[in-house]
Each structure stands twice: as structure tokens, then as C-alpha cells.
C-alpha atoms as a PDB file:
ATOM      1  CA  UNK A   1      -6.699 -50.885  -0.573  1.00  0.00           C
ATOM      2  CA  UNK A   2      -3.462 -51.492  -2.682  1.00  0.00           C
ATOM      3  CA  UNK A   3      -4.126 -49.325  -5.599  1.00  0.00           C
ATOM      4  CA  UNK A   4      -5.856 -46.720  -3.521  1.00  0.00           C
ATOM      5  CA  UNK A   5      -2.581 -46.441  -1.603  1.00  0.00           C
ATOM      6  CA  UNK A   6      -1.403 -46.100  -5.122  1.00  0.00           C
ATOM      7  CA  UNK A   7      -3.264 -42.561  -5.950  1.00  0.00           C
ATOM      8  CA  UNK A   8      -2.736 -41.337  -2.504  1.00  0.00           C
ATOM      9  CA  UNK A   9       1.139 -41.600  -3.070  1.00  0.00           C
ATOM     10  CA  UNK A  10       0.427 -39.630  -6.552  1.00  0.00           C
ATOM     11  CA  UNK A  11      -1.284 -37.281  -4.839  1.00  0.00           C
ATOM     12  CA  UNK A  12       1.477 -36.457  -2.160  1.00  0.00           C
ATOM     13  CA  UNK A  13       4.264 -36.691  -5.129  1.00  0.00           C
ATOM     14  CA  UNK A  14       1.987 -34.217  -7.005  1.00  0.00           C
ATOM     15  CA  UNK A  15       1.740 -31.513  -4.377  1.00  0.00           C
ATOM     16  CA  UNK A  16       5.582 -31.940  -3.514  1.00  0.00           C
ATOM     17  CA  UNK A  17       5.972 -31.114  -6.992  1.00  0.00           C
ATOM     18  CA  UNK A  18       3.586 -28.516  -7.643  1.00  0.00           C
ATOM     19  CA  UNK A  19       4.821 -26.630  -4.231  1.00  0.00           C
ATOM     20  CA  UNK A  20       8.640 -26.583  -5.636  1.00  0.00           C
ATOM     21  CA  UNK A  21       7.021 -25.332  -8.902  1.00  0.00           C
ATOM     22  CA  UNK A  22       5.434 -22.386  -6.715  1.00  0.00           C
ATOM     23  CA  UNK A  23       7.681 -21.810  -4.273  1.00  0.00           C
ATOM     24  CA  UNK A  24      10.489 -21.339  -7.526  1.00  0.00           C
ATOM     25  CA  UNK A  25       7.875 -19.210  -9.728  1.00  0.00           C
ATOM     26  CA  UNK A  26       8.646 -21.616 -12.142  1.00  0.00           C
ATOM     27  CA  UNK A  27       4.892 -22.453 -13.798  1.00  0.00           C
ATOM     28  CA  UNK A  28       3.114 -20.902 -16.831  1.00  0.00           C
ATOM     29  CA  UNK A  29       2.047 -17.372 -16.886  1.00  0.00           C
ATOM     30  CA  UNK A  30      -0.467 -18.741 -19.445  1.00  0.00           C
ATOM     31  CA  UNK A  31      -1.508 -21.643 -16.635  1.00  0.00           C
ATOM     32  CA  UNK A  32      -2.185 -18.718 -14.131  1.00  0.00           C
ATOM     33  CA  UNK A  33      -6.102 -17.466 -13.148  1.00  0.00           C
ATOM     34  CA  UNK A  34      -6.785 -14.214 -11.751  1.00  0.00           C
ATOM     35  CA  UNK A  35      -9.570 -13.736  -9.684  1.00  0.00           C
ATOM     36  CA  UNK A  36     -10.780 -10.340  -7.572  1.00  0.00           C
ATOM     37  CA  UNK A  37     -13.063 -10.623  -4.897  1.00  0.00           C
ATOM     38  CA  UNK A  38     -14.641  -7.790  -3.980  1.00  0.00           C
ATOM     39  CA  UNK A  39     -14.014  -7.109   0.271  1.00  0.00           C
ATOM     40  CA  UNK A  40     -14.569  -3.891   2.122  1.00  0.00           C
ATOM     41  CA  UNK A  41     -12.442  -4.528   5.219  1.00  0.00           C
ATOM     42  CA  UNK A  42     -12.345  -1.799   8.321  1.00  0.00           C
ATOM     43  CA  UNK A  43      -8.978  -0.688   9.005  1.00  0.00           C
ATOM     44  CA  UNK A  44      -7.464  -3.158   6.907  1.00  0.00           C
ATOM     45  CA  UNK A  45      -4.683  -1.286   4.759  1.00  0.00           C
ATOM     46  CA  UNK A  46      -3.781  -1.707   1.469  1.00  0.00           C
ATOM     47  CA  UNK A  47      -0.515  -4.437   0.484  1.00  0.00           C
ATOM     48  CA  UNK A  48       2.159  -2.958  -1.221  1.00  0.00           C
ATOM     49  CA  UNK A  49       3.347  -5.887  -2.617  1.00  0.00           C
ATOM     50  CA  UNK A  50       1.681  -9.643  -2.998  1.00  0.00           C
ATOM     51  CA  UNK A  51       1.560 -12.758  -0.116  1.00  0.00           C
ATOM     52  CA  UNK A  52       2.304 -15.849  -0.857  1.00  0.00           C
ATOM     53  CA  UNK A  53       0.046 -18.316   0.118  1.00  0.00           C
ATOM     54  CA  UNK A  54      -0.706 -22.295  -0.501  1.00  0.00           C
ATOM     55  CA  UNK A  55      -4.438 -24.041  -1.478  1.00  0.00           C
ATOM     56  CA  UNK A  56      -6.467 -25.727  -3.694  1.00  0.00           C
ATOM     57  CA  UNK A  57      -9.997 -25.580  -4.903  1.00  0.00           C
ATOM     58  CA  UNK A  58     -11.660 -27.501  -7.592  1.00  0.00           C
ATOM     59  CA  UNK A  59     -14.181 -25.399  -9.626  1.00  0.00           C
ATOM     60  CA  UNK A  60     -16.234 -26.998 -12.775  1.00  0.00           C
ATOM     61  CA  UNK A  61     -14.004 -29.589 -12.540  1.00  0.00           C
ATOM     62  CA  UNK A  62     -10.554 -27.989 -12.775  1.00  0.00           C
ATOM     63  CA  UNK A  63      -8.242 -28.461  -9.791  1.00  0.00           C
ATOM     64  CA  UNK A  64      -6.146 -25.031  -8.812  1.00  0.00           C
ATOM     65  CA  UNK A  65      -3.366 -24.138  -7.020  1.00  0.00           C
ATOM     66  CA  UNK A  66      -3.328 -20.914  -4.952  1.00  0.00           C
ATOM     67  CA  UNK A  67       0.033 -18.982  -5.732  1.00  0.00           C
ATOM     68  CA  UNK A  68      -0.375 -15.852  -4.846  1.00  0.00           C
ATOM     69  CA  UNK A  69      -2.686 -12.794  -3.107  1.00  0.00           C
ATOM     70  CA  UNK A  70      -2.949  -8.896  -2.216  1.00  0.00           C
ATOM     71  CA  UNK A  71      -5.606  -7.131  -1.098  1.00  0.00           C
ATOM     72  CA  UNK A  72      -5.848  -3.169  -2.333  1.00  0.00           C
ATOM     73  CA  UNK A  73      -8.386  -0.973  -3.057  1.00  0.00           C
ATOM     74  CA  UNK A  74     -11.320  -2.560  -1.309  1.00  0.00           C
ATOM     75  CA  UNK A  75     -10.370  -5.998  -3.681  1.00  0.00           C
ATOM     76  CA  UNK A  76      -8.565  -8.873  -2.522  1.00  0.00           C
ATOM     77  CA  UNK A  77      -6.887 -10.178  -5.483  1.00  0.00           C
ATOM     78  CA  UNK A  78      -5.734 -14.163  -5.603  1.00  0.00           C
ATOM     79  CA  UNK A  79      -3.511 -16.077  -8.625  1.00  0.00           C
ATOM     80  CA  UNK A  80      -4.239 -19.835  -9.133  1.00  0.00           C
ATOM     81  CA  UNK A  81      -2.265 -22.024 -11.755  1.00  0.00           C
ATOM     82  CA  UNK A  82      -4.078 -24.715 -12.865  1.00  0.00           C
ATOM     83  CA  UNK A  83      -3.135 -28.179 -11.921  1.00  0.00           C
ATOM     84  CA  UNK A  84      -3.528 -30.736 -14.779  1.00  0.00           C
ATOM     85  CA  UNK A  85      -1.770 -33.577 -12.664  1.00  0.00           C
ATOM     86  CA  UNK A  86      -4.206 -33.360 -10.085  1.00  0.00           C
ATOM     87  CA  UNK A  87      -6.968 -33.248 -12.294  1.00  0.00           C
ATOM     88  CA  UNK A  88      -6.055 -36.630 -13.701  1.00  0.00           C
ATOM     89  CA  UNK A  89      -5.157 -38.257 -10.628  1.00  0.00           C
ATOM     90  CA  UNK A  90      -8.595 -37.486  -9.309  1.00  0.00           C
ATOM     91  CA  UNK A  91     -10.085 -38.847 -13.192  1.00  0.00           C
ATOM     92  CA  UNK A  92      -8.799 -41.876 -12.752  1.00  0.00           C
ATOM     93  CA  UNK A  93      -9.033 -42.334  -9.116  1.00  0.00           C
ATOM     94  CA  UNK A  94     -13.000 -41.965 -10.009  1.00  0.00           C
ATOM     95  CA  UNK A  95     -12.713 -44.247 -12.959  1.00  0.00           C
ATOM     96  CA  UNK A  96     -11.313 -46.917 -10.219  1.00  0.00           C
ATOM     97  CA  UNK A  97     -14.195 -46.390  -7.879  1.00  0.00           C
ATOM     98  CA  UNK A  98     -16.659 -46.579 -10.795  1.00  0.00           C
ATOM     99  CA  UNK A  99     -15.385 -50.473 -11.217  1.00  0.00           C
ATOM    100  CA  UNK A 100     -16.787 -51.400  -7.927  1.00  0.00           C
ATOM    101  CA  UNK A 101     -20.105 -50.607  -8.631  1.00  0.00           C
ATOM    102  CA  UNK A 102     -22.603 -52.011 -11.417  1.00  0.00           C
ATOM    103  CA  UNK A 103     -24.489 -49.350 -11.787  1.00  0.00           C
ATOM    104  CA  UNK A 104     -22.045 -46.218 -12.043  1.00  0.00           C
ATOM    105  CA  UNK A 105     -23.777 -45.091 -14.812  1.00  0.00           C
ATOM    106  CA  UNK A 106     -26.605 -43.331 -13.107  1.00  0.00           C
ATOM    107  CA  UNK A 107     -26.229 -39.737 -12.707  1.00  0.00           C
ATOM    108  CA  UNK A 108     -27.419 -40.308  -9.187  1.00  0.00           C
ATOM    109  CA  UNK A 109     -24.916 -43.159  -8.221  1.00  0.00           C
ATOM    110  CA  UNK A 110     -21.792 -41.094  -9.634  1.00  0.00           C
ATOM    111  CA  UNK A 111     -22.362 -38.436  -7.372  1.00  0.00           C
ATOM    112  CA  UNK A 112     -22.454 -41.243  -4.719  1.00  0.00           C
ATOM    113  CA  UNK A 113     -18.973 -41.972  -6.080  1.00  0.00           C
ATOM    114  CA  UNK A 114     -17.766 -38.861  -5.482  1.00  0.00           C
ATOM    115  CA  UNK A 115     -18.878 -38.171  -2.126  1.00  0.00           C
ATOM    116  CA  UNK A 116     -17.649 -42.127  -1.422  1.00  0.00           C
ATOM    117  CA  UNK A 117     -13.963 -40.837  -2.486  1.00  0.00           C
ATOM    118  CA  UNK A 118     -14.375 -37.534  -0.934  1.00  0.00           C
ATOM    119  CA  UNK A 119     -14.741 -39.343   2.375  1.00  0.00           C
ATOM    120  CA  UNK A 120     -11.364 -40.960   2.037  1.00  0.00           C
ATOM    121  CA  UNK A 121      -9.050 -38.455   0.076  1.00  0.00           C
ATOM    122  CA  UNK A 122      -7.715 -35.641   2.815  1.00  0.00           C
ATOM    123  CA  UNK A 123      -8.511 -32.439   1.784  1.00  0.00           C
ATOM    124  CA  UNK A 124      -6.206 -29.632   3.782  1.00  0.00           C
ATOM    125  CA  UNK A 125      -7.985 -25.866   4.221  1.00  0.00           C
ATOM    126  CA  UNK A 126      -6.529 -23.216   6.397  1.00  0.00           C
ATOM    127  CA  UNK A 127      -7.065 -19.757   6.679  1.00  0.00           C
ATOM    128  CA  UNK A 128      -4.708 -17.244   7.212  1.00  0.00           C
ATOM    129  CA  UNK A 129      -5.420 -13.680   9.105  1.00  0.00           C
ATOM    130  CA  UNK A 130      -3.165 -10.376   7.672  1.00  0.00           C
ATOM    131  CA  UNK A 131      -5.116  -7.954  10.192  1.00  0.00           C
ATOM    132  CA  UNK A 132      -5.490  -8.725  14.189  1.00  0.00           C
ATOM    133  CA  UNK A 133      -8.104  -6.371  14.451  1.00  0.00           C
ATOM    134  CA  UNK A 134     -10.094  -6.125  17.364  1.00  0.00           C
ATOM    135  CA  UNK A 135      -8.656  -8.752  20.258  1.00  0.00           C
ATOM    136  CA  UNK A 136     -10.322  -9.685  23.216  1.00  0.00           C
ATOM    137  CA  UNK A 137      -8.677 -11.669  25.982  1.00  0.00           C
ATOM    138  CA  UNK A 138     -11.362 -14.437  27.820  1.00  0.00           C
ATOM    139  CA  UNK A 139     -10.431 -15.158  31.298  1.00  0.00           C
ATOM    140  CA  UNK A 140     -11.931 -17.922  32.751  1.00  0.00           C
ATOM    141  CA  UNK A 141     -11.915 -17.681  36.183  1.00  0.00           C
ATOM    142  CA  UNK A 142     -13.458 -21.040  38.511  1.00  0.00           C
ATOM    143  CA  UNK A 143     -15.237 -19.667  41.484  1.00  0.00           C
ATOM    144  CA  UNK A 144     -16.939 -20.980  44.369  1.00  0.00           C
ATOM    145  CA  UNK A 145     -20.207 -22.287  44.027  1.00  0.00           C
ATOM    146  CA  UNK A 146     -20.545 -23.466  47.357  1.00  0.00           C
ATOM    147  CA  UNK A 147     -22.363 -20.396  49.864  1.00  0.00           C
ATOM    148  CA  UNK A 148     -21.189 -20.203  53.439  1.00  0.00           C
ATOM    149  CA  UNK A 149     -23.968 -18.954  55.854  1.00  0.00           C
ATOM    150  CA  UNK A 150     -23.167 -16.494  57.346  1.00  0.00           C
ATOM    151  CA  UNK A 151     -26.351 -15.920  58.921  1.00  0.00           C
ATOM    152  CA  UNK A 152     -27.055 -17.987  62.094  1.00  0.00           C
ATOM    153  CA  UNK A 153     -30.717 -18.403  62.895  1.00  0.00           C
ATOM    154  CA  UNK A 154     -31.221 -16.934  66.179  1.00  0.00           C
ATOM    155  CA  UNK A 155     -34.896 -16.657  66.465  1.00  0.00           C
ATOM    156  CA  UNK A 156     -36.506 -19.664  67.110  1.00  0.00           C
ATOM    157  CA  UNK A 157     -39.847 -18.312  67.863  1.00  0.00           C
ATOM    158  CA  UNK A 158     -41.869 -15.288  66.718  1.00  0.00           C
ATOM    159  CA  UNK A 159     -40.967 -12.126  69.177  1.00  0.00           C
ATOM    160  CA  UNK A 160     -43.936 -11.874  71.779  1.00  0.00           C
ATOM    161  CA  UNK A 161     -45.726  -8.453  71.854  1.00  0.00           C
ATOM    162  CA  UNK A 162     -45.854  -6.515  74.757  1.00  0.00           C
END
């Protein structure tokens, strides 16, 4: 547990570090990755100028950091930076995990690996609303399951005919 303790401080110093990076605007233009989603949102205007927002997602491999994000024209545009310090912690956080087993060099038991340290690494996701679009309130109200009769038998025998 002593060296795993080891990569999860690396980790946190990492994101401190990355964060101050954002938060200054003081990474690589050439680091950055632009990518445009295509979103028709009703009633959602467009952003004059861009949000700043925080996340990472690995893709092929690569670890990114969200920077940045506007949404105009029907396209919701996001800037990522790559993160090279994250992508090594994680390479040699799997390289560690790989000495526990014998045979870690089966395709099949190195995705077991993965998952194994996925299931012990934190991963943070949040998601962030810019419109508050349609809102309804629930109430919850507790009522009274219990009838009262308020009907009182009075007819204990069928009405004779006359």
C-alpha cells in the first residue's frame, strides 16, 4: 500500500499543479485540443464569451485537461491541454500493478490490470448546467391512508315488503 500511496500523492500534486497552470492561462497554445460537438439546444442562447470549466478524460491513451468552453451557433465548443504528467503517473502506476501478477503479458490480463487500478484511483466527473430551462417543483405531500367510516350500518335485516 506504501508505494500506491506514493502515486496517489503524485496524482493530487499533479492536478494542484495543472489547475494553477489553468487557472493562470499559463500552458502551451501548441498543448491545447479543440473539439466541437455538435448540440441543438431549445432556448439555449448563444455565449458571448468562453466558461471556464475543470475535467479530465483520457482518450487513446492521452490524459486531458478541460480548460475552457462556449457554446454558439448550435456547437458547443471545449479546449483541452494535454497532460503529459498524468499520463506518466498512470504508465508507471500500471507498470507497478503489472509486477504483481505473472502473467501480465496477456492482452486479456492487462485489461484486468486496468480495471484492477481503475477500482482504486478516484476519478471526479461533474456536470455543470448554463440553462435552467424548464423547472418543475415536486411536492411531496404524506396523507392519510387510514379511512374513517363514516357510514354506520343501520340495517341489520333486509326491509320487509308490504
Amino acid at each position: 500500500m506504501g508505494y500506491f500511496a506514493i502515486f496517489l500523492g503524485l496524482q493530487y500534486q499533479n492536478n494542484v499543479a495543472m489547475l494553477k497552470q489553468i487557472e493562470t492561462d499559463r500552458y502551451e497554445e501548441a498543448q491545447t485540443v479543440t473539439i466541437k460537438i455538435p448540440i441543438a439546444v431549445p432556448y439555449m442562447s448563444d455565449s458571448p464569451e468562453s466558461q471556464r470549466v475543470d475535467g479530465m478524460f483520457e482518450h487513446k491513451g492521452e490524459f486531458y485537461r478541460l480548460v475552457k468552453q462556449w457554446y454558439a451557433r448550435d456547437t458547443l465548443t471545449v479546449i483541452c491541454v494535454k497532460d503529459f504528467e498524468n499520463k506518466r503517473i498512470h504508465q508507471a502506476l500500471s507498470n507497478y500493478v503489472k509486477t504483481f501478477s505473472d502473467k501480465a503479458t496477456h492482452q486479456r490480463n492487462s485489461k484486468s490490470l486496468i480495471s484492477f487500478i481503475k477500482d482504486y484511483v478516484a476519478q471526479g466527473f461533474s456536470l455543470h448546467s448554463t440553462s435552467s430551462g424548464w423547472i418543475i417543483d415536486i411536492v411531496s405531500d404524506n396523507y392519510s391512508s387510514n379511512l374513517i367510516s363514516t357510514f354506520v350500518t343501520s340495517v341489520i335485516h333486509p326491509p320487509e315488503h308490504s
